[in-house]
C-alpha atoms as a PDB file:
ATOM      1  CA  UNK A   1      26.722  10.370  -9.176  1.00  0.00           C
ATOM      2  CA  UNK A   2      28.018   7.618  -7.111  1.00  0.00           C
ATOM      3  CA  UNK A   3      25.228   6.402  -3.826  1.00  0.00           C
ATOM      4  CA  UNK A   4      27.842   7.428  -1.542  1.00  0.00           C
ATOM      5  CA  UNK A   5      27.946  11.022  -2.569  1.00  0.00           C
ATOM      6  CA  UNK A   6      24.202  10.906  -3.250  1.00  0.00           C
ATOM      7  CA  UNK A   7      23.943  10.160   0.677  1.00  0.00           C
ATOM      8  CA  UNK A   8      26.148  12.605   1.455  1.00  0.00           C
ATOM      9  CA  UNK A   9      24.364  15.273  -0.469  1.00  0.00           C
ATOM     10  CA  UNK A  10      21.115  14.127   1.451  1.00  0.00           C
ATOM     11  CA  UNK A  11      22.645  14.159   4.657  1.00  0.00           C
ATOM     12  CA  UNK A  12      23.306  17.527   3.958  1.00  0.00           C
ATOM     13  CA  UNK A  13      19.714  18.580   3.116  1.00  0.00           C
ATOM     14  CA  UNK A  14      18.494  16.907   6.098  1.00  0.00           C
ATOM     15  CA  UNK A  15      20.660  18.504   8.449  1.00  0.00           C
ATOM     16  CA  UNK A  16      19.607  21.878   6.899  1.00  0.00           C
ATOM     17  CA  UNK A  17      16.206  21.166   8.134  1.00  0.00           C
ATOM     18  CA  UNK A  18      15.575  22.391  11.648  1.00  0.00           C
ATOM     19  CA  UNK A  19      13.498  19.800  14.214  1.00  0.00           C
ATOM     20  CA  UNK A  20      10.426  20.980  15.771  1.00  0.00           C
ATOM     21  CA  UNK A  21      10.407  20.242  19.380  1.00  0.00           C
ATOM     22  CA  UNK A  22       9.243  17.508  21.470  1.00  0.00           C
ATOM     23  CA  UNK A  23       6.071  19.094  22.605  1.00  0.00           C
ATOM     24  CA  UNK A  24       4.596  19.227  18.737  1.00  0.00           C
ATOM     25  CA  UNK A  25       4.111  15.527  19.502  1.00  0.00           C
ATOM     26  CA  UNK A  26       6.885  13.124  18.447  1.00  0.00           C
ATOM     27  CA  UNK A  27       7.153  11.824  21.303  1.00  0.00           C
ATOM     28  CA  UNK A  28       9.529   8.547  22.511  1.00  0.00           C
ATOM     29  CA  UNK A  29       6.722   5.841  23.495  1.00  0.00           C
ATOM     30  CA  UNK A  30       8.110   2.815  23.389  1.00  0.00           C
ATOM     31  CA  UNK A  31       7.754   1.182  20.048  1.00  0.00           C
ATOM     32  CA  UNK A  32       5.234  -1.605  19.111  1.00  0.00           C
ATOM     33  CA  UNK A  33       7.753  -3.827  17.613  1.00  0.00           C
ATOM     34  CA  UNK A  34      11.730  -3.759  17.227  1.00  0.00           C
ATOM     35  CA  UNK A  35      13.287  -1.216  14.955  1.00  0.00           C
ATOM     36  CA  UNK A  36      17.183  -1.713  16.385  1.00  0.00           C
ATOM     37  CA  UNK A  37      18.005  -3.478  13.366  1.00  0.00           C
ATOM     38  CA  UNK A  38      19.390  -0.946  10.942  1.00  0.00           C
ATOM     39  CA  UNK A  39      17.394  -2.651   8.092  1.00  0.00           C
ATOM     40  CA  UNK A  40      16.830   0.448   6.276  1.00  0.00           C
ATOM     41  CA  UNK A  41      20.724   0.714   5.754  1.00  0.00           C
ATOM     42  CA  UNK A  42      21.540   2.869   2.707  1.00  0.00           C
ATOM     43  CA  UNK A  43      18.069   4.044   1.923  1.00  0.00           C
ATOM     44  CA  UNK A  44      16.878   6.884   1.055  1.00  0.00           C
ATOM     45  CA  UNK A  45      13.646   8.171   2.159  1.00  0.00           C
ATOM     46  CA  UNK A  46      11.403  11.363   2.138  1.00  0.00           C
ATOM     47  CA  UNK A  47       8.641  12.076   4.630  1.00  0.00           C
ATOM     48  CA  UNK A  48       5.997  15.264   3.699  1.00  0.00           C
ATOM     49  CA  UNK A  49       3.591  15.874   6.450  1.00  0.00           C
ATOM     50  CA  UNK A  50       0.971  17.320   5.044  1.00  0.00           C
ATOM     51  CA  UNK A  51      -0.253  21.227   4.629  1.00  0.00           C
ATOM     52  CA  UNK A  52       1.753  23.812   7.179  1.00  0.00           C
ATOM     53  CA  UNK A  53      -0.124  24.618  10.682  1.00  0.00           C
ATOM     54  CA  UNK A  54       0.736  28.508   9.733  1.00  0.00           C
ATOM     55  CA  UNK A  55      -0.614  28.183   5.981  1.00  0.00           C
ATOM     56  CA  UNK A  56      -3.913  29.828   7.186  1.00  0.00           C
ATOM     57  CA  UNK A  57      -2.138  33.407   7.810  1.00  0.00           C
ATOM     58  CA  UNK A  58      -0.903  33.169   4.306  1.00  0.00           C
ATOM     59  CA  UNK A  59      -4.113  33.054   1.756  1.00  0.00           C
ATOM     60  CA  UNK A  60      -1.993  35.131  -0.963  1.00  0.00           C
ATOM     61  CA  UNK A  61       1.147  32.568  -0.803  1.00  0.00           C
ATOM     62  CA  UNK A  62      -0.471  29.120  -0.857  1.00  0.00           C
ATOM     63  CA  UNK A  63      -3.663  30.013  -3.209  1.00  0.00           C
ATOM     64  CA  UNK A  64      -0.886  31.425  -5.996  1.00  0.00           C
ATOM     65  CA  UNK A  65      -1.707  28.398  -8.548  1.00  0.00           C
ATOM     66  CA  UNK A  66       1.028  26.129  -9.733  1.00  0.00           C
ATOM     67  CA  UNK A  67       0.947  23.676 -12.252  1.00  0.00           C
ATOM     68  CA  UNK A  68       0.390  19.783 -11.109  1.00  0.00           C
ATOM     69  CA  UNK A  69       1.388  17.885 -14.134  1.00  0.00           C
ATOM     70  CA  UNK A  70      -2.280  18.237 -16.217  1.00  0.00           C
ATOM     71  CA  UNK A  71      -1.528  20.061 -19.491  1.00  0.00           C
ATOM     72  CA  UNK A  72      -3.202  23.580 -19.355  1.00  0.00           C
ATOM     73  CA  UNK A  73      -4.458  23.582 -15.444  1.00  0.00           C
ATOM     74  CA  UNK A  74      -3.446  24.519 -11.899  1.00  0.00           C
ATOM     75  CA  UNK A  75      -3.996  24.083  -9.109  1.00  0.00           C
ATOM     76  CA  UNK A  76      -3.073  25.898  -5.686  1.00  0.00           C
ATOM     77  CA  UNK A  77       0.302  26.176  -4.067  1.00  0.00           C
ATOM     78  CA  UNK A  78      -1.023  24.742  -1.227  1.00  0.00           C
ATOM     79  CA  UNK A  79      -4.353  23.864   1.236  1.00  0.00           C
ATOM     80  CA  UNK A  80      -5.190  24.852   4.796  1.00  0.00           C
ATOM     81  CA  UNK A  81      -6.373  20.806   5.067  1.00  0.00           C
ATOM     82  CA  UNK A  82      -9.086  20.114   7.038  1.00  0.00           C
ATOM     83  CA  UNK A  83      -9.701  19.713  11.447  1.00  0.00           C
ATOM     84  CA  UNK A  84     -11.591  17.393  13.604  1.00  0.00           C
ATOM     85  CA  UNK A  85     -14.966  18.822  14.683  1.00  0.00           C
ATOM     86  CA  UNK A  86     -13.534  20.121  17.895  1.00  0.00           C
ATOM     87  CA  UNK A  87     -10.786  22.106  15.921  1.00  0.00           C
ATOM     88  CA  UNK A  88      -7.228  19.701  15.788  1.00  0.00           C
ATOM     89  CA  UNK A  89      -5.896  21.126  13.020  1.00  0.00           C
ATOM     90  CA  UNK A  90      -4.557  18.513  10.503  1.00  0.00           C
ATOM     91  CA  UNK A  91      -1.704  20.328   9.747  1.00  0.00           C
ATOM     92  CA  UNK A  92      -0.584  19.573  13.488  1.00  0.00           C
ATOM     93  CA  UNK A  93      -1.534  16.001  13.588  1.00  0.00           C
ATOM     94  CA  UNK A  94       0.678  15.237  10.491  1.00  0.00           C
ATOM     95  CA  UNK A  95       3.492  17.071  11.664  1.00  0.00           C
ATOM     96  CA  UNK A  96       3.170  15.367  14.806  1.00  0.00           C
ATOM     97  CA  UNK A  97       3.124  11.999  13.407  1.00  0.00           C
ATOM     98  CA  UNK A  98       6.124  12.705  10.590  1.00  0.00           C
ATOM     99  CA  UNK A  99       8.326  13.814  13.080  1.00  0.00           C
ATOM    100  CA  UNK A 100       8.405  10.418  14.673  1.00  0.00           C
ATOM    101  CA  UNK A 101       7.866   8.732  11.335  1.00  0.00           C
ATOM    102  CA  UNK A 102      11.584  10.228  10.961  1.00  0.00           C
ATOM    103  CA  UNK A 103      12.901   9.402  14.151  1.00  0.00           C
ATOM    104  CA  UNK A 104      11.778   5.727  13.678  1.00  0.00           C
ATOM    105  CA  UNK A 105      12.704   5.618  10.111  1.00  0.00           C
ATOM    106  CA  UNK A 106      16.919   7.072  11.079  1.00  0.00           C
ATOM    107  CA  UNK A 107      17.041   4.400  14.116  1.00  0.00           C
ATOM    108  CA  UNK A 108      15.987   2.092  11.322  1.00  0.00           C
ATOM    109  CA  UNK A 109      19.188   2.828   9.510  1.00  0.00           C
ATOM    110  CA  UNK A 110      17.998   4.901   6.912  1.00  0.00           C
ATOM    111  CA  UNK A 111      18.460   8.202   5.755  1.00  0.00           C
ATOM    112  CA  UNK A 112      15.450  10.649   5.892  1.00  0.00           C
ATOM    113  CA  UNK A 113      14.655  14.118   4.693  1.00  0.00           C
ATOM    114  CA  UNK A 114      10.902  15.606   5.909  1.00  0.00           C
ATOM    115  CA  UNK A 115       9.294  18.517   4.216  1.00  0.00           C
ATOM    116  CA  UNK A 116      10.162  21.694   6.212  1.00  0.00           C
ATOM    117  CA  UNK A 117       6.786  22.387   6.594  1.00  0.00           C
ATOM    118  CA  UNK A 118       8.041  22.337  10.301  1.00  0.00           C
ATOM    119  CA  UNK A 119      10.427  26.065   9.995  1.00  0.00           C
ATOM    120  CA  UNK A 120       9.191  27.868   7.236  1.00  0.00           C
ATOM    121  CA  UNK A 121       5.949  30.885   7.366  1.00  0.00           C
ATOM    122  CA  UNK A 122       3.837  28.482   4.762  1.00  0.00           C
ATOM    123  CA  UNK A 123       3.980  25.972   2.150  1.00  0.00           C
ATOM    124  CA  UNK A 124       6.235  24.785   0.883  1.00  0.00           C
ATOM    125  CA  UNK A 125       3.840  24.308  -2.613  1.00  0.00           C
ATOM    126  CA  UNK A 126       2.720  21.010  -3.578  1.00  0.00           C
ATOM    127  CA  UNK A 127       5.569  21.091  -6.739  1.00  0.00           C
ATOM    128  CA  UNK A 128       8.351  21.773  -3.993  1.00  0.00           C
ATOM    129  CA  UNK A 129       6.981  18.612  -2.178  1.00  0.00           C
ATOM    130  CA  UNK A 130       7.439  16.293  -5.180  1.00  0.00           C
ATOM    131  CA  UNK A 131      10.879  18.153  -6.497  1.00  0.00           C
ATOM    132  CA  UNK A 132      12.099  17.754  -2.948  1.00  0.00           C
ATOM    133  CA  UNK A 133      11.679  14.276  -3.357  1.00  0.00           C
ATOM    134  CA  UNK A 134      13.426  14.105  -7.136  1.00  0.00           C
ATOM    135  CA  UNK A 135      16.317  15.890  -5.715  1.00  0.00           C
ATOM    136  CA  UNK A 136      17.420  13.389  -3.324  1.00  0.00           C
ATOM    137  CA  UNK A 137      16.646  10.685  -5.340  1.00  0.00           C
ATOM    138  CA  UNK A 138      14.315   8.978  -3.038  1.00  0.00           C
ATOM    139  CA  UNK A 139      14.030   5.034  -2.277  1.00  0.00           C
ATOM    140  CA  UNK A 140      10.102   6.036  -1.345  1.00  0.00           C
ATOM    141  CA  UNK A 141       8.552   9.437  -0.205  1.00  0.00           C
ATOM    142  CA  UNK A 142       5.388   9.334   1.571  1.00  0.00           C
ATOM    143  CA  UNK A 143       2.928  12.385   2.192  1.00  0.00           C
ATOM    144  CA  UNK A 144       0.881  11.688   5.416  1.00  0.00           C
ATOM    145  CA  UNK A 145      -2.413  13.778   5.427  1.00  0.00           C
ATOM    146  CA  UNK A 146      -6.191  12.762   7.172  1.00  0.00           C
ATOM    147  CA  UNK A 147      -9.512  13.386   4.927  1.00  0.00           C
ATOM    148  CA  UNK A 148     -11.982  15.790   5.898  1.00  0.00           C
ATOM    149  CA  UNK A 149     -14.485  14.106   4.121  1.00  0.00           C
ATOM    150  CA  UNK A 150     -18.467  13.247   5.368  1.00  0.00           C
ATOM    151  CA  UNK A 151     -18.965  11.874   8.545  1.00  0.00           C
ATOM    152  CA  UNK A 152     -20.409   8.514   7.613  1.00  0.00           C
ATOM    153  CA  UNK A 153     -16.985   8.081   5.763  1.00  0.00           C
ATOM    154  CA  UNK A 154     -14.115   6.385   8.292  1.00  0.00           C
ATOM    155  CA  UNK A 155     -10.859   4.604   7.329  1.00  0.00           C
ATOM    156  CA  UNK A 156      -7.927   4.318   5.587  1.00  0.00           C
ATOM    157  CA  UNK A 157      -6.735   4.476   2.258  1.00  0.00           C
ATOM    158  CA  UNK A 158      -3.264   5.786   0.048  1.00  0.00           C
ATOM    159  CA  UNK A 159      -3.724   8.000  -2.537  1.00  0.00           C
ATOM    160  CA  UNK A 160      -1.642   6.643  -6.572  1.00  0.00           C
ATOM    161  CA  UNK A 161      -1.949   8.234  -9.809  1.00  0.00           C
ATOM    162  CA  UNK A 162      -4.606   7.048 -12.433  1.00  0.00           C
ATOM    163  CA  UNK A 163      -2.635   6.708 -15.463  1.00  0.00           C
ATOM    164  CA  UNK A 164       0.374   7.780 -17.169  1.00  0.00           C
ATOM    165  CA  UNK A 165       1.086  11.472 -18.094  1.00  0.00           C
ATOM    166  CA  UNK A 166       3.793  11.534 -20.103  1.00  0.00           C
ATOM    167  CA  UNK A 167       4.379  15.428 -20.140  1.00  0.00           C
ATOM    168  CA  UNK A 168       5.412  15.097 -16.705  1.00  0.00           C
ATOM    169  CA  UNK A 169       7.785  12.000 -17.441  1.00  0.00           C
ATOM    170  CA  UNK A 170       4.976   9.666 -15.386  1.00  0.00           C
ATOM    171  CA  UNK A 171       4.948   6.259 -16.950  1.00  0.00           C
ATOM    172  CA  UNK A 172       2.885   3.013 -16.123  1.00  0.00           C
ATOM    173  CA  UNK A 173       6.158   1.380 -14.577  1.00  0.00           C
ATOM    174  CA  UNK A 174       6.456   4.540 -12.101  1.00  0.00           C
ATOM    175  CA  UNK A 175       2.602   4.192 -11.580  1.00  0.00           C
ATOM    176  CA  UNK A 176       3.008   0.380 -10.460  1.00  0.00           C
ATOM    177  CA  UNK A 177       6.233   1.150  -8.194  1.00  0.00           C
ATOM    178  CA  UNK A 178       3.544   3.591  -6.351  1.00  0.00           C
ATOM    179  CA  UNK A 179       1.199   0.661  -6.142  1.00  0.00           C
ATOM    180  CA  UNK A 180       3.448  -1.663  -4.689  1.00  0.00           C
ATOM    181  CA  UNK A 181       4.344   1.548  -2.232  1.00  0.00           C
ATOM    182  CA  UNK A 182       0.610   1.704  -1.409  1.00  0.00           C
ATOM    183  CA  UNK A 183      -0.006  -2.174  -1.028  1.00  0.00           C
ATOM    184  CA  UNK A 184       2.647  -2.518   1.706  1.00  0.00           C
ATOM    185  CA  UNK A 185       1.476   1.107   3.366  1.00  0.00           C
ATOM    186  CA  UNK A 186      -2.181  -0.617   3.034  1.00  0.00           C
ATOM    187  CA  UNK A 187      -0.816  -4.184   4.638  1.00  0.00           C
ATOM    188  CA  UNK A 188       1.319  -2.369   7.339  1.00  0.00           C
ATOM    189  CA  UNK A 189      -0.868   0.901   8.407  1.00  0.00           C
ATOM    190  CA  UNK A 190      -3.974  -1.643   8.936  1.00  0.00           C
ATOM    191  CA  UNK A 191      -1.826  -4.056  10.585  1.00  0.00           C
ATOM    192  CA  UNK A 192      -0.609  -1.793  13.228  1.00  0.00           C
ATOM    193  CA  UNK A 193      -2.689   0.675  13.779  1.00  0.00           C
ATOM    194  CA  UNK A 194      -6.323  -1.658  14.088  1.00  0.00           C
ATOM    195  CA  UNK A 195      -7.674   0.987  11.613  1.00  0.00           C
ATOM    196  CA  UNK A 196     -10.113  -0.446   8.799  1.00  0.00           C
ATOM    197  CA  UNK A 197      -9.616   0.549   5.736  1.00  0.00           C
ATOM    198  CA  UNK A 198     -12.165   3.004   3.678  1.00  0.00           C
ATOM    199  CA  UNK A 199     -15.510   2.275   3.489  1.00  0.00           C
ATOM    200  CA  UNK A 200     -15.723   5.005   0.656  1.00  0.00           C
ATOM    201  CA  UNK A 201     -12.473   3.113  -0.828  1.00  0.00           C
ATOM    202  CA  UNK A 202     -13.221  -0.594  -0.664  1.00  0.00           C
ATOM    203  CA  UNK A 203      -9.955  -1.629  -1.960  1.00  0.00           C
ATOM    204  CA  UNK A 204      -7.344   0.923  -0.311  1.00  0.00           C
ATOM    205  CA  UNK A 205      -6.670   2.794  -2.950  1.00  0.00           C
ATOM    206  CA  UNK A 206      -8.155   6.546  -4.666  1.00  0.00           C
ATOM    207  CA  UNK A 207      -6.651   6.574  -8.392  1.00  0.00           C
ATOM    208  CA  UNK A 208      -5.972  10.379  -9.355  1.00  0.00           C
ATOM    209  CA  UNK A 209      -4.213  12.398 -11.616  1.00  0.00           C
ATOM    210  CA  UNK A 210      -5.706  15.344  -9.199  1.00  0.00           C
ATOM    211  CA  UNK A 211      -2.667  15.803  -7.035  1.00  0.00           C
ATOM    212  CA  UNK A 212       0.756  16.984  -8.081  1.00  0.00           C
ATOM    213  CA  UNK A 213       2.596  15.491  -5.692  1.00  0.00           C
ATOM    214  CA  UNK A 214       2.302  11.908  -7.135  1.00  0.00           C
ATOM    215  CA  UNK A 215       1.977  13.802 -10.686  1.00  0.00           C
ATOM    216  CA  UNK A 216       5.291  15.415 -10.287  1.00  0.00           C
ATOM    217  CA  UNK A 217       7.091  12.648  -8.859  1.00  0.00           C
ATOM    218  CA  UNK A 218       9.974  10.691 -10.084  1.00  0.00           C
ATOM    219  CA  UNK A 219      10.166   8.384  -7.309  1.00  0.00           C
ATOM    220  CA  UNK A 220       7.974   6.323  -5.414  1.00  0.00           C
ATOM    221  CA  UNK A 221       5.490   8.129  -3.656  1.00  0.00           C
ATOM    222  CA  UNK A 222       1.971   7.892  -2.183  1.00  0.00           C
ATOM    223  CA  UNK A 223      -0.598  10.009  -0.538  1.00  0.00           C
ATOM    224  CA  UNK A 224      -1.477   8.294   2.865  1.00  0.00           C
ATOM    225  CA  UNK A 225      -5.093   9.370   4.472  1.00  0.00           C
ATOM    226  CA  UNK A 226      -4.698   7.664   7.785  1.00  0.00           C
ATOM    227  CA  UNK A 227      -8.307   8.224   9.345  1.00  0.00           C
ATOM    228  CA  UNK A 228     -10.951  10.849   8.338  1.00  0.00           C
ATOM    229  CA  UNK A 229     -11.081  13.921  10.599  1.00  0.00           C
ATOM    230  CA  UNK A 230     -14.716  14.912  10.492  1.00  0.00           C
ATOM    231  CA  UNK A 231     -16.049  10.719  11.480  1.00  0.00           C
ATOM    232  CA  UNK A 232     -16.450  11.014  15.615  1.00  0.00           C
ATOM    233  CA  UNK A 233     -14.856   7.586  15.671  1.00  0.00           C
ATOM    234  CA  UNK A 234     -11.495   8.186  13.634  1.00  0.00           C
ATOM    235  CA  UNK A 235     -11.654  11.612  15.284  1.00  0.00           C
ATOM    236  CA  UNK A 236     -11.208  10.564  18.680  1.00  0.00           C
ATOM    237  CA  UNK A 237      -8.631   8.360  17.443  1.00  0.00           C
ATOM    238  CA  UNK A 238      -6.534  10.829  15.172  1.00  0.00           C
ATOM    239  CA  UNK A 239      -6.680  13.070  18.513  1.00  0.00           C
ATOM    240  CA  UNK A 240      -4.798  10.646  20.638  1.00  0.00           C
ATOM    241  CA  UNK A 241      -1.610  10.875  21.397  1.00  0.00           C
ATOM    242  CA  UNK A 242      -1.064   6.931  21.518  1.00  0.00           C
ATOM    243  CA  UNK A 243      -2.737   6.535  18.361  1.00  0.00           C
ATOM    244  CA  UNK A 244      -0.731   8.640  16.648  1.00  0.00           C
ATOM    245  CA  UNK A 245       2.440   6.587  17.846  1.00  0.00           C
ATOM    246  CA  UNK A 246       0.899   3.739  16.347  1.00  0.00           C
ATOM    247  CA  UNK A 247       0.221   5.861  13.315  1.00  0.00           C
ATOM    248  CA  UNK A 248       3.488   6.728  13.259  1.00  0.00           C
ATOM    249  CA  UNK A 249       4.675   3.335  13.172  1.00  0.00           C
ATOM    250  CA  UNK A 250       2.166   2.237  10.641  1.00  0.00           C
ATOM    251  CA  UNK A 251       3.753   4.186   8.603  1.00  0.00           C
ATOM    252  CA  UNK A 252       7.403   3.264   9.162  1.00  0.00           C
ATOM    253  CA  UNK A 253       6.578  -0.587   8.462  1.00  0.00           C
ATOM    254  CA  UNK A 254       5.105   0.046   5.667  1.00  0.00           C
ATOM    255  CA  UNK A 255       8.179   1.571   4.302  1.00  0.00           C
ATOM    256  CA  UNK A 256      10.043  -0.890   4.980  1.00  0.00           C
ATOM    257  CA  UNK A 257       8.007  -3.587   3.848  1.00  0.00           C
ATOM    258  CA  UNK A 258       8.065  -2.003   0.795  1.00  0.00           C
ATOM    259  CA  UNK A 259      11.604  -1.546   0.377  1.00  0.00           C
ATOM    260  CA  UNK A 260      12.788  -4.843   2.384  1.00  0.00           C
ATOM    261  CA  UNK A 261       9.827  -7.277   2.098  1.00  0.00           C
ATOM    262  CA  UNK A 262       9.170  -7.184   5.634  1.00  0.00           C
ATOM    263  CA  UNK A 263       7.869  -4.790   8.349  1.00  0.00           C
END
């Protein structure tokens, strides 16, 4: 399949996906740096907010287990993820900061496709999130979630398999694109945002095989925990809007530092 047909197949899928409006949070600040240079020109790129605001009325649907790419186990479909102490929801705080991920991202040149976590009931299951991905061929996919870990933990980190599983058709050079993925994501996010990095996860990085997203990948992909929910300090941030326009952008430039060698 030639890359212009491949974008035109993508173009499709991302039209088919319906935007959620302005008030879930994408908001139009303006941005912390340029992004009118349509550096991201013929690129392919897939943005999966993490969990579904409505997966909470669905118990049935997204605890059905689904297989994650370790022979013999399962896991299920999908989580609730976790909330800040005074009840912001993760699920809304990563849809609020995809959506603009994908705004930036398009004036950047490229072409994006986000999870559609945004018009369906629930889900979609973590093995749609990494097939979605596969489909379109992406140049990099990115899931954006925030921990809900203890309170004394705060930071960021990105989230790369552990080792190889060939079953699933993961191999040690897909494992070290992810890396790469996850060192620019670590450089950029930090960069931008002021955030410091985990103080559970000294060096930026949680090695897996736990999550079938990066498991059942065939592209470059990473898990991005961009604060922790239940520390009062990354709390407060995670619940501002103007931090999660920085987060937002965070995330952009370190996509594109990935893919261009610059933010």
């Amino acid at each position: 399949m030639s890359r212009r047909v491949l974008l035109s197949l993508v173009a499709a899928v991302a039209a088919a996906a319906l935007v959620a409006p302005a008030s879930a949070g994408a908001g139009s600040e303006a941005a912390p740096g340029a992004a009118s240079v349509k550096s991201l020109s013929g690129k392919v790129i897939l943005i999966d907010p993490g969990h579904n605001v409505r997966n909470r009325l669905h118990p049935a649907e997204i605890n059905r287990p689904v297989f994650y790419g370790i022979p013999g186990a399962t896991k299920p479909c999908d989580t609730t993820g976790t909330a800040t102490n005074s009840g912001y929801p993760e699920a809304r705080y990563t849809l609020a900061v995809g959506l603009h991920v994908v705004k930036i991202l398009r004036d950047m040149g490229a072409t994006v496709v986000m999870t559609h976590v945004n018009v369906r009931p629930w889900g979609p299951c973590i093995t749609r999130r990494a097939a979605l991905g596969n489909q379109i061929h992406a140049d990099a996919a990115v899931s954006i979630h925030a921990d809900g870990a203890a309170s004394s933990a705060h930071g960021y980190y990105v989230i790369v398999p552990s080792h190889p599983l060939p079953n699933v058709g993961l191999g040690p050079r897909r494992i070290a694109h992810d890396v790469r993925l996850g060192a620019a994501m670590l450089k950029a996010y930090g960069k931008t945002t002021g955030m410091k990095i985990s103080n559970v996860y000294t060096t930026g990085y949680l090695r897996s095989d736990a999550y079938g997203g990066t498991n059942l990948s065939h592209v470059p992909k990473i898990f991005i925990e961009t604060g922790n929910m239940r520390s009062p300090g990354n709390a407060a941030k995670l619940e501002s809007r103007a931090f999660r326009h920085l987060s937002a952008w965070g995330i952009a430039y370190g996509i594109r530092l990935y893919l261009t060698g610059h933010m």
